[in-house]
Protein backbone atom coordinates (compact mmCIF):
# COMPACT_ATOMS: atom_id res chain seq x y z
CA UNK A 1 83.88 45.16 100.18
CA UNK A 2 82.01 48.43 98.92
CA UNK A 3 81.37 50.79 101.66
CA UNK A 4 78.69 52.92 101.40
CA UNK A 5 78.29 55.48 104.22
CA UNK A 6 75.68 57.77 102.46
CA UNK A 7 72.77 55.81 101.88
CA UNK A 8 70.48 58.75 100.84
CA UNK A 9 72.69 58.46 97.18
CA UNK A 10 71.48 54.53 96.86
CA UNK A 11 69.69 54.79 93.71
CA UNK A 12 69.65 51.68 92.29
CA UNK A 13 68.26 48.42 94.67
CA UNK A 14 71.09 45.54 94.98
CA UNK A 15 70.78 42.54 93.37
CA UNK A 16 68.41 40.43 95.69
CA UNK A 17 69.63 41.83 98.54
CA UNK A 18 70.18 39.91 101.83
CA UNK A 19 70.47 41.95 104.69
CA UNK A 20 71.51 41.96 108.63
CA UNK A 21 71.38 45.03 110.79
CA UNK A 22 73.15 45.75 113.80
CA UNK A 23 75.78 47.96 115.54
CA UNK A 24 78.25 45.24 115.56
CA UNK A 25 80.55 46.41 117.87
CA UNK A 26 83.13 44.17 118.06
CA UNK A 27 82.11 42.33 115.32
CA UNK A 28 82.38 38.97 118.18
CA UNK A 29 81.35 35.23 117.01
CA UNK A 30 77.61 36.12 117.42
CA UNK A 31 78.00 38.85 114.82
CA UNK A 32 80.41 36.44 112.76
CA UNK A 33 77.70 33.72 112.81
CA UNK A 34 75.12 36.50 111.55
CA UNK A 35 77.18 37.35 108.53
CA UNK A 36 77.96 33.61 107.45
CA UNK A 37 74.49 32.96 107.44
CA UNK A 38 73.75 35.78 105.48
CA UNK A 39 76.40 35.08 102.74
CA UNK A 40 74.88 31.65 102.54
CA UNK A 41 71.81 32.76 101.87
CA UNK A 42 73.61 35.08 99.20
CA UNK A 43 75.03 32.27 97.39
CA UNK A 44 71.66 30.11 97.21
CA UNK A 45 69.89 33.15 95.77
CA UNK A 46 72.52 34.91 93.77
CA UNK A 47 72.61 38.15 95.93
CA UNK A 48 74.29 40.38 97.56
CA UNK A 49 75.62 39.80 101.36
CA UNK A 50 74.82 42.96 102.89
CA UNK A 51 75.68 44.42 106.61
CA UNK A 52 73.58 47.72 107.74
CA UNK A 53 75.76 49.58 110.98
CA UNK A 54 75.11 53.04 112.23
CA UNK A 55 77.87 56.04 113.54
CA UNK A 56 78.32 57.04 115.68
CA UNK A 57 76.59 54.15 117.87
CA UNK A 58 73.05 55.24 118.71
CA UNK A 59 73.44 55.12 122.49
CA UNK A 60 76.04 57.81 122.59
CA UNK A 61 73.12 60.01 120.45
CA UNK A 62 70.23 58.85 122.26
CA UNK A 63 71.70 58.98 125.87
CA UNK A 64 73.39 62.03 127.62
CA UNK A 65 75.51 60.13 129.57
CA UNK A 66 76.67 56.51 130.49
CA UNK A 67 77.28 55.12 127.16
CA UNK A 68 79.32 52.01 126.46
CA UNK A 69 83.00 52.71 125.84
CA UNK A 70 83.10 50.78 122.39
CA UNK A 71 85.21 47.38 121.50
CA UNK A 72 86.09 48.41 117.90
CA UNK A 73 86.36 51.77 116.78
CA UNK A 74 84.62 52.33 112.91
CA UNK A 75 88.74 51.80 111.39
CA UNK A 76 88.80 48.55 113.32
CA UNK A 77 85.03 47.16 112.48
CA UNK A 78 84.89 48.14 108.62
CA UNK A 79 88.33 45.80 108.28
CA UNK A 80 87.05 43.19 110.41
CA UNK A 81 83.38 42.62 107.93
CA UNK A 82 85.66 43.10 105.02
CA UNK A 83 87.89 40.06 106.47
CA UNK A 84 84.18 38.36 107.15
CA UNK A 85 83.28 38.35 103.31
CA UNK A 86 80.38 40.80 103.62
CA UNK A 87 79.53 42.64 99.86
CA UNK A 88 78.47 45.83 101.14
CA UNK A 89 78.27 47.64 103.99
CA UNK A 90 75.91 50.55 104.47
CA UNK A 91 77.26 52.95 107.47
CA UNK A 92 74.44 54.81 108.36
CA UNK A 93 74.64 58.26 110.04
CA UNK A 94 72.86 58.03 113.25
CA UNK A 95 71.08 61.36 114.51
CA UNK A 96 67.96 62.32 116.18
CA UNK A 97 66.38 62.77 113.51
CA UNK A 98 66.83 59.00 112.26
CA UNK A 99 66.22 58.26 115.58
CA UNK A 100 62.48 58.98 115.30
CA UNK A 101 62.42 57.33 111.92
CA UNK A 102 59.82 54.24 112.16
CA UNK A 103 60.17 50.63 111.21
CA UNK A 104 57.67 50.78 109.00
CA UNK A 105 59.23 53.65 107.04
CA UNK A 106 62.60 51.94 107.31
CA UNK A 107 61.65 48.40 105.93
CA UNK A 108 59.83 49.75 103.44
CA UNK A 109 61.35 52.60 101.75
CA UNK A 110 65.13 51.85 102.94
CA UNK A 111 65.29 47.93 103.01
CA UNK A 112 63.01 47.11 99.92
CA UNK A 113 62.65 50.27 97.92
CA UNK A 114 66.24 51.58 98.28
CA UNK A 115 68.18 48.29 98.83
CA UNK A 116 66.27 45.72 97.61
CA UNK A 117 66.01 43.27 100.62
CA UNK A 118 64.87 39.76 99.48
CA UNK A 119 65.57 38.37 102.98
CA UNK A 120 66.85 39.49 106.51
CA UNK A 121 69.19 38.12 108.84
CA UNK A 122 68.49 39.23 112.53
CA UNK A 123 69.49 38.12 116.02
CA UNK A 124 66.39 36.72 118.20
CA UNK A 125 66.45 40.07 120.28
CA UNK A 126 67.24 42.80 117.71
CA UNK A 127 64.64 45.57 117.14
CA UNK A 128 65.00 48.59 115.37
CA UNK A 129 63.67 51.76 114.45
CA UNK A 130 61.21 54.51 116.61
CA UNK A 131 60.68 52.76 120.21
CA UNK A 132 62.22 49.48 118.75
CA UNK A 133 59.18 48.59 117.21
CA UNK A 134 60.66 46.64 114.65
CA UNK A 135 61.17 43.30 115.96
CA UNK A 136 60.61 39.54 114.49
CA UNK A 137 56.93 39.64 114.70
CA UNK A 138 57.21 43.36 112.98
CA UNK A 139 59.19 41.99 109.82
CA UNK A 140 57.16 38.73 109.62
CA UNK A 141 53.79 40.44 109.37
CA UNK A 142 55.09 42.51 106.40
CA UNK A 143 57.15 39.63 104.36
CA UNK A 144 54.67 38.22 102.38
CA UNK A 145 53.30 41.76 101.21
CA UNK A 146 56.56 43.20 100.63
CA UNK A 147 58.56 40.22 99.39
CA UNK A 148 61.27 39.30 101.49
CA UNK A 149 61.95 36.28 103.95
CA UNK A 150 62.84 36.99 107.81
CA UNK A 151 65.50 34.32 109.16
CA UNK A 152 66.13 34.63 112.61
CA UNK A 153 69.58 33.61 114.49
CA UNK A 154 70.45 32.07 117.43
CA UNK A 155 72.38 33.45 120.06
CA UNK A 156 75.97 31.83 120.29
CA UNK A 157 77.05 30.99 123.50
CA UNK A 158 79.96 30.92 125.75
CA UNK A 159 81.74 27.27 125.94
CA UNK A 160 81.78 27.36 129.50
CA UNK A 161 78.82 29.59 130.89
CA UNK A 162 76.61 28.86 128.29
CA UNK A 163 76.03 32.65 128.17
CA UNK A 164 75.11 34.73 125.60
CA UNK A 165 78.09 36.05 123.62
CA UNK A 166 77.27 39.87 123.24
CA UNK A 167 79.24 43.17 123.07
CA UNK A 168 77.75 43.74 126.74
CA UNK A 169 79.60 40.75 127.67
CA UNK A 170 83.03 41.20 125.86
CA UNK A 171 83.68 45.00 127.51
CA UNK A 172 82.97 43.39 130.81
CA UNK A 173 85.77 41.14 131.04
CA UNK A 174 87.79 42.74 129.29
CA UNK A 175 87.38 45.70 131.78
CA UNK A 176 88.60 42.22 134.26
CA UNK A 177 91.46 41.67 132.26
CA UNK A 178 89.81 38.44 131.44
CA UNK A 179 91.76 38.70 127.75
CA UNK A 180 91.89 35.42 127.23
CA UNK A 181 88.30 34.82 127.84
CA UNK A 182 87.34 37.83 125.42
CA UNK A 183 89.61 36.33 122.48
CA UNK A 184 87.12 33.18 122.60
CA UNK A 185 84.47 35.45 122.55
CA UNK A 186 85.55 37.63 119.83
CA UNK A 187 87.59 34.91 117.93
CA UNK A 188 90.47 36.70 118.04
CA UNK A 189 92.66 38.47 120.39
CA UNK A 190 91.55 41.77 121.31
CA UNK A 191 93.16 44.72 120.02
CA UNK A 192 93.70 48.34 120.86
CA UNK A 193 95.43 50.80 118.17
CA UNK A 194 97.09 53.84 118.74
CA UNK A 195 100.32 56.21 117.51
CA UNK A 196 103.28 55.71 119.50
CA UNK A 197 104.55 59.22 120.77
CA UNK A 198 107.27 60.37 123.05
CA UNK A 199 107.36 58.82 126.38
CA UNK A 200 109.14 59.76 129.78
CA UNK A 201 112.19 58.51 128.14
CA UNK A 202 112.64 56.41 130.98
CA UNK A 203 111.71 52.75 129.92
CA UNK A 204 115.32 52.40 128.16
CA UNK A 205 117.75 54.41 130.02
CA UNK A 206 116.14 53.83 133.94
CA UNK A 207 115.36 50.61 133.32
CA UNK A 208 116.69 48.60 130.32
CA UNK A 209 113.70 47.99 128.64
CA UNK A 210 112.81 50.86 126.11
CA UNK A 211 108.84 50.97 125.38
CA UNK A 212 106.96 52.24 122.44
CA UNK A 213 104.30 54.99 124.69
CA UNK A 214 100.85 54.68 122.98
CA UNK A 215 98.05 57.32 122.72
CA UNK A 216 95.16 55.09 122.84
CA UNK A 217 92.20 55.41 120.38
CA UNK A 218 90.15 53.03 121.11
CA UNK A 219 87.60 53.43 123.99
CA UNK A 220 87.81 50.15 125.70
CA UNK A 221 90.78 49.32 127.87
CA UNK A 222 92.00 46.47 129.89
CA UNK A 223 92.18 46.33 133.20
CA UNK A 224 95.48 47.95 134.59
CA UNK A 225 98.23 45.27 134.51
CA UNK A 226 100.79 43.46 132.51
CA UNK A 227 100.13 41.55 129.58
CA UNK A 228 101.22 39.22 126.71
CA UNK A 229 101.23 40.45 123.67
CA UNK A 230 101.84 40.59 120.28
CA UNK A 231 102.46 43.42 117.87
CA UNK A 232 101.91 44.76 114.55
CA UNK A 233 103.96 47.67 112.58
CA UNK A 234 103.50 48.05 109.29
CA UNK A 235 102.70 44.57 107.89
CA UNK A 236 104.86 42.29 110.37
CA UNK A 237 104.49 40.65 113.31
CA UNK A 238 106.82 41.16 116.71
CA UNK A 239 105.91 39.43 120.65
CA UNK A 240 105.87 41.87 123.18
CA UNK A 241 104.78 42.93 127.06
CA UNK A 242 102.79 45.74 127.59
CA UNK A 243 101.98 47.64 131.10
CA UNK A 244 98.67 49.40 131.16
CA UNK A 245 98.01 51.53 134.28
CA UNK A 246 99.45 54.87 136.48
CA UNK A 247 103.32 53.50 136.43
CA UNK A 248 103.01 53.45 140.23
CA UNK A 249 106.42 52.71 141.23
CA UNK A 250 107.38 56.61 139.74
CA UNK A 251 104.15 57.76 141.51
CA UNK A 252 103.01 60.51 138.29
CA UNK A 253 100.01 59.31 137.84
CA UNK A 254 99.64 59.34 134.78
CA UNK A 255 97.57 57.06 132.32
CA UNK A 256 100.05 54.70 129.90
CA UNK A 257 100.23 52.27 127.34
CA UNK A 258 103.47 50.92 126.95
CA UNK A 259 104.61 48.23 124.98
CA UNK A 260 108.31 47.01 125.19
CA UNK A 261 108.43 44.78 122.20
CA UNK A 262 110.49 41.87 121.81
CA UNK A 263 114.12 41.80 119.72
CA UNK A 264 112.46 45.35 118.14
CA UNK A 265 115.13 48.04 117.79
CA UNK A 266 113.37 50.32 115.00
CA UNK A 267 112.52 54.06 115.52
CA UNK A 268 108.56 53.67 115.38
CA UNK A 269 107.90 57.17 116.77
CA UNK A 270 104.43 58.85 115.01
CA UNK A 271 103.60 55.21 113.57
CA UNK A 272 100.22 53.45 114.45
CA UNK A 273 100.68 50.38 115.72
CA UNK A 274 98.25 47.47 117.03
CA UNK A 275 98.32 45.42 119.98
CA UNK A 276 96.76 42.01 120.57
CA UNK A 277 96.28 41.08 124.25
CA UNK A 278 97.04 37.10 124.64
CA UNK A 279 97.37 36.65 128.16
CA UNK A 280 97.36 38.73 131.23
CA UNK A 281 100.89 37.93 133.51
CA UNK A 282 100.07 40.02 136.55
CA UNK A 283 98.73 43.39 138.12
CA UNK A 284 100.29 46.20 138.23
CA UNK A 285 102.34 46.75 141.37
CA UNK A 286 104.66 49.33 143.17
CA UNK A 287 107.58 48.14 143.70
CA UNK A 288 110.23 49.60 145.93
CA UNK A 289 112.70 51.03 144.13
CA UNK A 290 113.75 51.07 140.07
CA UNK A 291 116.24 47.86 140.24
CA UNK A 292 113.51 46.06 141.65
CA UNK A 293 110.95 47.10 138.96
CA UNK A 294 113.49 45.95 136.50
CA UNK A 295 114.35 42.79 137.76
CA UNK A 296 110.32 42.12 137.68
CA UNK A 297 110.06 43.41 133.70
CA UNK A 298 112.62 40.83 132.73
CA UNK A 299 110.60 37.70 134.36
CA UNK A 300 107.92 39.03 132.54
CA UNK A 301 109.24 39.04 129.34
CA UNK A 302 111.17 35.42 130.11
CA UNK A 303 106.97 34.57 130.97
CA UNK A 304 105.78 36.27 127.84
CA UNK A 305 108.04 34.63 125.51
CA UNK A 306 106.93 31.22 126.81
CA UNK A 307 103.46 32.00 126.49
CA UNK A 308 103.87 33.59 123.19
CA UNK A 309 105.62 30.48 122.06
CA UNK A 310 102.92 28.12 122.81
C-alpha cells in the first residue's frame, strides 16, 4: 500500500479513483465492510482503492478538552488498511486551518481535481468538511456535474444488540473489559503496543512469575484486571496473562502493564511488543499477603492456558 501523508504534492489524479473517507479509528468491521466495497468497485472499474484518514484525529484539534482516547494509534491503523487491501492511503494533516476548509472546495479541488474520484464510498452518517456540510445529499447533488458516483454503506451491526458497530462503541466496552465482545466488533482481538522497560523487579523473585513491564502507547486501555492473552515479539507468537491496574496488594499505586508470558525465558528488555486481549479471567484484587497473590497468578495461568487452547 502507498502511503501518502502530504497530499498538497499529489500532482497527478489516480487512475479512476474510488474513494472512502473517514477517521477509521480502529479500523472495526464497519470500516472493514467500507473498504471491501470500495475495492470491489475498484476491480469493476479498473481503479484505484483509495482510503482518505486525517492526524491527528480532528476532535483532539477541534475540541479543548474531552476527546476520545483512540483504539489504534496511526502505527497500528496504517498496518491494519494495508492488511485490508486498500491501494493508497492519503493521511491528511488535520489543523484549523483545514478545519474551515468547505465541502465544496474539498470534493472539488481535492477529490476530483487532485485525486481523481470516479466514485465514493461513505457510511450513511458521515459528513465532512466546514460545519459537516458535506453529507449524502451534498455529494449526490454534485455527481452528475462533476463525474463521480456516491455509494452509500450500511451500518454493520452487533450480532446480539443489533447495534451499530462504531469506534464510540468499541472504547466503551473495552473501557468494561468486555474484550471479548470488542474482538467481534473489531474482528480481531484488541491490541495495545508498547516497549517493555524495567519493572519493580519483583514479578520473578517475590513471586515466581517474572513479567515483561510495558510503557503503554496506545490511548485506550482495558479495564483494570487480569486477562488472557497472547503475545507477539519479533515475528512469533507466545500465550500469556497480563494484570492491568495499581498492583494493589503492594499498595504503590502505580499504573502497570504487565505481561508474564507463557514458557518465555528471553531478555526482551527495550523491545516493542504487542498484546492481544482474548478473554478477561478476573478483577484485580488485594490480596492479603504475597504467597497468597502467588498462589492466585498460577490458577490464572492454569485458566489462561485452557482458554488459550480452545
Amino acid at each position: 500500500m502507498q502511503i501518502i501523508e502530504n497530499f498538497e504534492k499529489i500532482k497527478t489524479p489516480f487512475k479512476n479513483s474510488v474513494v472512502t473517507i473517514g477517521n477509521f479509528d480502529g479500523v472495526h468491521t464497519g470500516h472493514q465492510y467500507l473498504f471491501k466495497k470500495v475495492l470491489k468497485i475498484a476491480e469493476k472499474i479498473d481503479g484505484t482503492a483509495i482510503a482518505i484518514t486525517f492526524k491527528p484525529h480532528p476532535a483532539r484539534v477541534l475540541k479543548n478538552s474531552g476527546h476520545p482516547p483512540l483504539i489504534t494509534l496511526y502505527e497500528q491503523k496504517t498496518e491494519l488498511i494495508a492488511a485490508a487491501g486498500i491501494h493508497v492511503l492519503i493521511c491528511i494533516p488535520f489543523t484549523k486551518k483545514f478545519a474551515s476548509v468547505t465541502a465544496d472546495f474539498f470534493v472539488k479541488d481535492i477529490l476530483v481535481k487532485q485525486i481523481g474520484t470516479k466514485a465514493i464510498v461513505i457510511g450513511n452518517d458521515y459528513a465532512f468538511g466546514k460545519n459537516r456540510e458535506g453529507n449524502i445529499a451534498f455529494l449526490k447533488k454534485y455527481q452528475k456535474a462533476l463525474g463521480f458516483d456516491v455509494f452509500v454503506a450500511n451500518w454493520q451491526k452487533t450480532e446480539k444488540s443489533n447495534t451499530k458497530i462504531s469506534s464510540t462503541l468499541i472504547r466503551e466496552i473495552v473501557q468494561k473489559g468486555q474484550v471479548g465482545k470488542a474482538a467481534k466488533a473489531l474482528g480481531r482481538y484488541y491490541q495495545i503496543r508498547g516497549r517493555v522497560e524495567q519493572g519493580r523487579d519483583r514479578g520473578g523473585k517475590l513471586l515466581g512469575f517474572p513479567t515483561a513491564n510495558i510503557n503503554l502507547t496506545d490511548e485506550l486501555s482495558p479495564k483494570k484486571g487480569v486477562y488472557a492473552v497472547t503475545v507477539e515479539t519479533g515475528k512469533k507468537m507466545y500465550k500469556g496473562v497480563a494484570n492491568i491496574g495499581f498492583s494493589p496488594t503492594f499498595a504503590d499505586h502505580i499504573f502497570t502493564v504487565e505481561v508474564h508470558i507463557l514458557d518465555f525465558s528471553q531478555n526482551i528488555y527495550n523491545e516493542k511488543i504487542r498484546v492481544n486481549f482474548v478473554s478477561k479471567l478476573r478483577e484485580e484484587k488485594k490480596f492479603n499477603n504475597i504467597e497468597e497473590l502467588s498462589r492466585q497468578i498460577g490458577k490464572d495461568i492454569l485458566i489462561a492456558r485452557k482458554l488459550l487452547k480452545e
